[in-house]
Protein backbone atom coordinates (compact mmCIF):
# COMPACT_ATOMS: atom_id res chain seq x y z
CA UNK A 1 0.00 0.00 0.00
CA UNK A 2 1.39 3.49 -0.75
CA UNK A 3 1.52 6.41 1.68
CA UNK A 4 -1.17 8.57 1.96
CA UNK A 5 0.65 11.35 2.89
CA UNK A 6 -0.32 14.77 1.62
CA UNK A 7 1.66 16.22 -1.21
CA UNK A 8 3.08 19.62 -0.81
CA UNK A 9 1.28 22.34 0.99
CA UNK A 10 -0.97 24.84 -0.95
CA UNK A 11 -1.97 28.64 -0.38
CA UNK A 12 -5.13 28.49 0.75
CA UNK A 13 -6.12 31.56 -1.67
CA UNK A 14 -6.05 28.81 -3.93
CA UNK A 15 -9.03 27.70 -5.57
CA UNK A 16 -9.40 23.73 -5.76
CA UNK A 17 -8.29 21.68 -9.08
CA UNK A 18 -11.26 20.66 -9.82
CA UNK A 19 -14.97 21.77 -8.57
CA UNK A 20 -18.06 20.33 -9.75
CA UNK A 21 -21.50 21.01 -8.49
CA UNK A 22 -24.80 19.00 -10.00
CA UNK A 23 -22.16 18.18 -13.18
CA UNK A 24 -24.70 16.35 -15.79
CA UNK A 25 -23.57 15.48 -18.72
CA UNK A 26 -26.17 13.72 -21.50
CA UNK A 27 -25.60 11.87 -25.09
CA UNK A 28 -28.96 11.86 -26.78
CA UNK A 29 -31.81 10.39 -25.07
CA UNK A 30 -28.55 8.72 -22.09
CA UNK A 31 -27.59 10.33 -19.19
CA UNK A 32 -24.03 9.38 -19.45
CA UNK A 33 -23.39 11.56 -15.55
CA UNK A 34 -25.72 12.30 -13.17
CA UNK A 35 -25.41 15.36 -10.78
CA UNK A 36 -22.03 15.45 -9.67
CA UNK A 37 -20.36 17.22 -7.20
CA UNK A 38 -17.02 16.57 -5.90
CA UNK A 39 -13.96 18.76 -5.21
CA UNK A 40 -10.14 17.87 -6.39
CA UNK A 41 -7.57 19.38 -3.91
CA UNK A 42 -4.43 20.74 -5.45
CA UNK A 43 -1.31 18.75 -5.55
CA UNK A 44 -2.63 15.63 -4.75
CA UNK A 45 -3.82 12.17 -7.06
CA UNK A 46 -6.91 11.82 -7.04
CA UNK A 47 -8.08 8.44 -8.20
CA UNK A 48 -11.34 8.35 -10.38
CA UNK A 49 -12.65 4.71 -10.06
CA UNK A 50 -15.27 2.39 -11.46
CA UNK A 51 -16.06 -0.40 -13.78
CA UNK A 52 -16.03 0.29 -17.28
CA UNK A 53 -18.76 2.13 -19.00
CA UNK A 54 -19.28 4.05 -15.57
CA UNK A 55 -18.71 7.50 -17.27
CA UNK A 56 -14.76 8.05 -16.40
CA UNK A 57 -13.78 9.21 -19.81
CA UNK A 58 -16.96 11.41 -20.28
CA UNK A 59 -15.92 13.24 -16.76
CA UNK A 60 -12.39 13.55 -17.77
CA UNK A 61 -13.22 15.08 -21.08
CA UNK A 62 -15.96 17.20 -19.70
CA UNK A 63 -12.75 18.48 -17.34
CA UNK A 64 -10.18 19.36 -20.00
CA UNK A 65 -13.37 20.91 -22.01
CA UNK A 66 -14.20 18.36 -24.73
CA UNK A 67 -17.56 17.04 -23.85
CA UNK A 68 -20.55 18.37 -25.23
CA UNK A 69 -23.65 18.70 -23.50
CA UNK A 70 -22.62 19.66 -19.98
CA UNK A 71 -24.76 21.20 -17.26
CA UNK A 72 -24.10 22.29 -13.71
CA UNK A 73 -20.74 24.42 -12.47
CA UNK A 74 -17.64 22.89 -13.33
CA UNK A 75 -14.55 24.83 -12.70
CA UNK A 76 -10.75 23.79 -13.08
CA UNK A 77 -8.04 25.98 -11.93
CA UNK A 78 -10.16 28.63 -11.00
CA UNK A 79 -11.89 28.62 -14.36
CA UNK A 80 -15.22 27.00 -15.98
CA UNK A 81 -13.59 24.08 -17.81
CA UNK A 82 -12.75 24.85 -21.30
CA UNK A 83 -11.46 28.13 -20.57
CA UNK A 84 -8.75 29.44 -23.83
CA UNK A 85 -6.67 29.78 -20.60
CA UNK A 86 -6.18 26.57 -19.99
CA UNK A 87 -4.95 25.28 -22.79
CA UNK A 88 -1.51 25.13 -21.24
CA UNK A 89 -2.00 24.39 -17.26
CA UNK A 90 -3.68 20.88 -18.46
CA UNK A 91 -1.87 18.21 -19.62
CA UNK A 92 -4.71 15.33 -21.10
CA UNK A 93 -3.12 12.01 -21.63
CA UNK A 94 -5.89 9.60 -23.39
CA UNK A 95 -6.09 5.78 -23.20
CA UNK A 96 -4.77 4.97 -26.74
CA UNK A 97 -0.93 6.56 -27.17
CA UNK A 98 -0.86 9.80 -28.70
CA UNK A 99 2.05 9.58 -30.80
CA UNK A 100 3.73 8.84 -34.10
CA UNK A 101 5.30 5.73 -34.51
CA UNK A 102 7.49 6.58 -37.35
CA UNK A 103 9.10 9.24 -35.49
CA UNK A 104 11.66 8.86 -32.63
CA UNK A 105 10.71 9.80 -29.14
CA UNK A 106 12.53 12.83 -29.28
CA UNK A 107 10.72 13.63 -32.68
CA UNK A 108 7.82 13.28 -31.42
CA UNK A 109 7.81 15.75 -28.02
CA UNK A 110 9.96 17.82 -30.58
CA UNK A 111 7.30 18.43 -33.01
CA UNK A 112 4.32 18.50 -30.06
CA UNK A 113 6.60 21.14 -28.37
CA UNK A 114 6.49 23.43 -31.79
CA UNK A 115 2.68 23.46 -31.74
CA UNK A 116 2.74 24.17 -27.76
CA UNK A 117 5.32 27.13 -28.07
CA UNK A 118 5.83 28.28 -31.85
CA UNK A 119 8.40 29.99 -33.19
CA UNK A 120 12.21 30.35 -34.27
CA UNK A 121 12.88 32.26 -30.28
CA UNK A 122 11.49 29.49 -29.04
CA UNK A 123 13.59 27.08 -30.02
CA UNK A 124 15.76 26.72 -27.31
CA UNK A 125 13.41 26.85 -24.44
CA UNK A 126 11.54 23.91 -26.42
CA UNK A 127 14.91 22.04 -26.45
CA UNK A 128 14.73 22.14 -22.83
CA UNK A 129 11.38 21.30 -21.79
CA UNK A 130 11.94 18.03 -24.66
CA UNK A 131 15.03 17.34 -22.28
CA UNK A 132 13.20 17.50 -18.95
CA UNK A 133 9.98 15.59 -20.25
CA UNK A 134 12.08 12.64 -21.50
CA UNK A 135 14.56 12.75 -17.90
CA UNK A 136 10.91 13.02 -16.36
CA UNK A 137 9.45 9.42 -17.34
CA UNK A 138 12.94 8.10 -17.67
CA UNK A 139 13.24 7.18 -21.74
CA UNK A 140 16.24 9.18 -21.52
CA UNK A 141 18.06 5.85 -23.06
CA UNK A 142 15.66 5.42 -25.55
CA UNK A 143 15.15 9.24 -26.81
CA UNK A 144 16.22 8.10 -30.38
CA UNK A 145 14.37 5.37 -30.78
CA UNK A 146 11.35 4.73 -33.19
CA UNK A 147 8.25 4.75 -31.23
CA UNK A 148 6.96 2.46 -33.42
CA UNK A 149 9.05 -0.28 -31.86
CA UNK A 150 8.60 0.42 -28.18
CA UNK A 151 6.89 -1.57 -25.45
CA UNK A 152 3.23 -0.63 -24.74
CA UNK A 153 4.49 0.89 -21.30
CA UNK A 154 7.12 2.80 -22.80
CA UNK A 155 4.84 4.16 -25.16
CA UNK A 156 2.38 4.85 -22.37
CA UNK A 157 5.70 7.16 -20.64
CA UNK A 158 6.01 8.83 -24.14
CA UNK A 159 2.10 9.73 -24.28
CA UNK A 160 3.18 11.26 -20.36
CA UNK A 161 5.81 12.90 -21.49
CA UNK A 162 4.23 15.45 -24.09
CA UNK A 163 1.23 15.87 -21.36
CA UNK A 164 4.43 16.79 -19.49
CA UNK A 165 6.18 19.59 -22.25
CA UNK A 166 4.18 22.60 -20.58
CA UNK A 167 4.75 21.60 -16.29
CA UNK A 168 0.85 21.51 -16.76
CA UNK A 169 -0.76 22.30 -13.37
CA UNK A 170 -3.30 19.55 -13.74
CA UNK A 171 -2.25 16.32 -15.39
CA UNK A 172 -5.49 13.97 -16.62
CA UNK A 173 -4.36 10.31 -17.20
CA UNK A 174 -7.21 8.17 -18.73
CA UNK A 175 -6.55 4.64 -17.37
CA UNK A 176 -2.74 4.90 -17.91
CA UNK A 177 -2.22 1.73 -16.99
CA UNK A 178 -4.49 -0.28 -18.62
CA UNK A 179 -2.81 -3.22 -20.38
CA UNK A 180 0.60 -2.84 -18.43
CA UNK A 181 2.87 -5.69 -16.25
CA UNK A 182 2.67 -5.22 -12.25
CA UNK A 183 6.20 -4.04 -12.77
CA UNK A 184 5.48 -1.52 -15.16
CA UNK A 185 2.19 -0.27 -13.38
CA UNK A 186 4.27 -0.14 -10.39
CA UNK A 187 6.92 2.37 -12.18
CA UNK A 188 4.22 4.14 -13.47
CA UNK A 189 2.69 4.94 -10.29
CA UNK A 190 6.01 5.53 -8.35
CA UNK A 191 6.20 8.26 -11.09
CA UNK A 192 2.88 10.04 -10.57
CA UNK A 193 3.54 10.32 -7.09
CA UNK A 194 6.83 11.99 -8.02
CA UNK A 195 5.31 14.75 -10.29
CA UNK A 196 2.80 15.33 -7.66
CA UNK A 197 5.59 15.33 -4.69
CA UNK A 198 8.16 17.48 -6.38
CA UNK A 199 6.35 19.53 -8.66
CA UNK A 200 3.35 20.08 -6.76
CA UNK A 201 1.40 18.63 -10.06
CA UNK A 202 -2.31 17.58 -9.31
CA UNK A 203 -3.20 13.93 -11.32
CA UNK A 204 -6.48 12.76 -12.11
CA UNK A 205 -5.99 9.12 -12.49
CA UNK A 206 -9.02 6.51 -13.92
CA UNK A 207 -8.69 3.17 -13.43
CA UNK A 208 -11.16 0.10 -13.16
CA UNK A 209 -8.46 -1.39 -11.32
CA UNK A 210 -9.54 -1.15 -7.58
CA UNK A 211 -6.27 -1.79 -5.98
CA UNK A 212 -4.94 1.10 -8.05
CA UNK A 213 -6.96 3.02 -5.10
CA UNK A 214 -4.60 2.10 -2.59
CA UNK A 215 -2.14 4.56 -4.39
CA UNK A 216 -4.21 7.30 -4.62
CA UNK A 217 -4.36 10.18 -2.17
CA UNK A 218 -8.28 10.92 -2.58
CA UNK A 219 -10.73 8.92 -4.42
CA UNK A 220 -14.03 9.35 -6.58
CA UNK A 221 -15.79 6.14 -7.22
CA UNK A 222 -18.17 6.19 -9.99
CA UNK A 223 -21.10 3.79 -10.97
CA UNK A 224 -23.43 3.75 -13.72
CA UNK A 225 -22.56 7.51 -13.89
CA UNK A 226 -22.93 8.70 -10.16
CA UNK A 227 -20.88 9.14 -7.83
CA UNK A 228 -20.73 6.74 -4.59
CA UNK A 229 -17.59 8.21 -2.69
CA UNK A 230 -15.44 11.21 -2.49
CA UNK A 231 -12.99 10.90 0.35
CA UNK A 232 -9.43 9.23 1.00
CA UNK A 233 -8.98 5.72 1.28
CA UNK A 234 -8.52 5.36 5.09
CA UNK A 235 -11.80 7.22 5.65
CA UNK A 236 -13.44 5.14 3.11
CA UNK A 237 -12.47 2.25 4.55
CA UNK A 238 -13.31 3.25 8.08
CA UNK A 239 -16.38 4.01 6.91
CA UNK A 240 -17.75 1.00 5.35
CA UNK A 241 -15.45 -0.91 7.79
CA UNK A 242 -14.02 -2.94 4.84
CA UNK A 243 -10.73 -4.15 4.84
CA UNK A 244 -9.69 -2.94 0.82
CA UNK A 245 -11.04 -0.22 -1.21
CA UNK A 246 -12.66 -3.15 -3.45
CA UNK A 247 -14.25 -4.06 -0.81
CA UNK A 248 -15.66 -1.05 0.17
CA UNK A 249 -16.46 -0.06 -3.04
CA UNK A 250 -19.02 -3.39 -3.26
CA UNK A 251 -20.33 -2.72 -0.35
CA UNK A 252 -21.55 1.06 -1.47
CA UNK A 253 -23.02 -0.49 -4.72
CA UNK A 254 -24.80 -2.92 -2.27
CA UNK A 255 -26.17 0.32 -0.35
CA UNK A 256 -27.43 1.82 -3.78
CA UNK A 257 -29.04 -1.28 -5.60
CA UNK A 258 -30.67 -1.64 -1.35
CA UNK A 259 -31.91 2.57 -1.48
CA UNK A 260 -33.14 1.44 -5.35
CA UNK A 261 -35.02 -1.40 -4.57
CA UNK A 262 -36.97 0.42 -1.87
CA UNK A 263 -37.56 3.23 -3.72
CA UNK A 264 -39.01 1.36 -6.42
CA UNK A 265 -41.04 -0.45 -3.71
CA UNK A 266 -42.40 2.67 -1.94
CA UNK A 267 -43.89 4.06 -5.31
């Protein structure tokens, strides 16, 4: 089990990463989310957890602005989501790897780095933040490589590593780890919690993988598009006086198919 220990401390002018109040989000006659509201503190991970087809991916696009049909108050940053402003204090990292694979690794943060920061002046600075992205998710022996003929984990750590070009504010990792070894899951993690412990970075993290949880400072556990918890793991455990977060987590969907059933009853 990882620590749970806070990241680095925040002002407390701050406004959270993430705040969502009565977040809906519909696709034609579906509602994909259903009134949401949840907070994401600053500089911690924040695990987003559920079975698939619980809405994960529709949240975390309706965060970075790239969901249609959203209703209720979401703000990231300090801004509704979407923002022009935010372009660069977001770094979205989707399931399937966003690169090229006839281009090295190098190639490829060097041509995402020309669209984040244009221009001849720029070249240098771009040089460095290429540098720093590949040290960052250690592919620093592999920066001339084809991406093409990587492993599926070091092509998840390239994928990271543009997300990583701008020292976004807010990193947004859609199930990251989906696919990967223990031992590579296990780097990947020990890396998140790096970028949030040195940098002061806040992650958003889905998984469907419940003991993923266990790694997570805070956690928001989704079903069938609502939400079921928003607290730490310790409290959620405590709470439900379950022994794992899987646990736990069954024993809330218990509590809601229970509340449904007797609503249903009571008509």
């Amino acid at each position: 089990m990882m620590n749970n220990a806070p990241g680095p401390p925040r002002p407390d002018t701050e406004p959270p990463a993430v705040q969502a109040r009565n977040l809906t989000v519909t696709r034609g006659p579906r509602t994909v989310l259903r009134d949401l509201s949840f907070t994401v503190p600053r500089g911690r991970i924040t695990g987003l957890l559920g079975p698939s087809g619980c809405g994960k991916s529709t949240l975390m696009r309706a965060i970075v602005g790239s969901q249609a049909k959203v209703t209720g108050t979401l703000d990231v940053l300090g801004r509704p989501a979407g923002h022009p402003a935010l372009r660069t204090r977001i770094g979205y990292v989707t399931q399937a790897p966003s690169v090229y694979d006839d281009l090295t690794v190098r190639q490829n943060l060097d041509y995402f780095a020309a669209i984040l920061d244009p221009g001849r002046a720029a070249a240098d600075r771009r040089h460095e933040h290429v540098t720093r992205a590949i040290t960052d998710v250690d592919l620093t022996t592999h920066a001339d490589a084809l991406a093409g003929t990587l492993s599926g984990g070091q092509r998840s750590r390239v994928s990271l590593a543009v997300a990583l070009l701008g020292t976004p504010d807010l990193l947004v990792l859609d199930e990251p780890t989906v696919g990967l070894d223990p031992v590579l899951r296990r780097d990947l993690w020990a890396l998140f919690h790096d970028i949030a412990e040195r940098r002061g970075t806040t992650l958003l993290v889905s998984s469907h993988v419940m003991d993923e949880a266990e790694r997570c400072h805070r956690l928001l556990l989704l079903r069938e598009g609502r939400l079921l918890a928003d607290e730490n793991p310790d409290a959620l455990r405590a709470r439900t006086g379950a022994d794992s977060v899987e646990e736990a987590f069954l024993h809330l969907v218990d509590e809601a198919r229970a509340a449904a059933r007797t609503k249903e009853t009571t008509r």
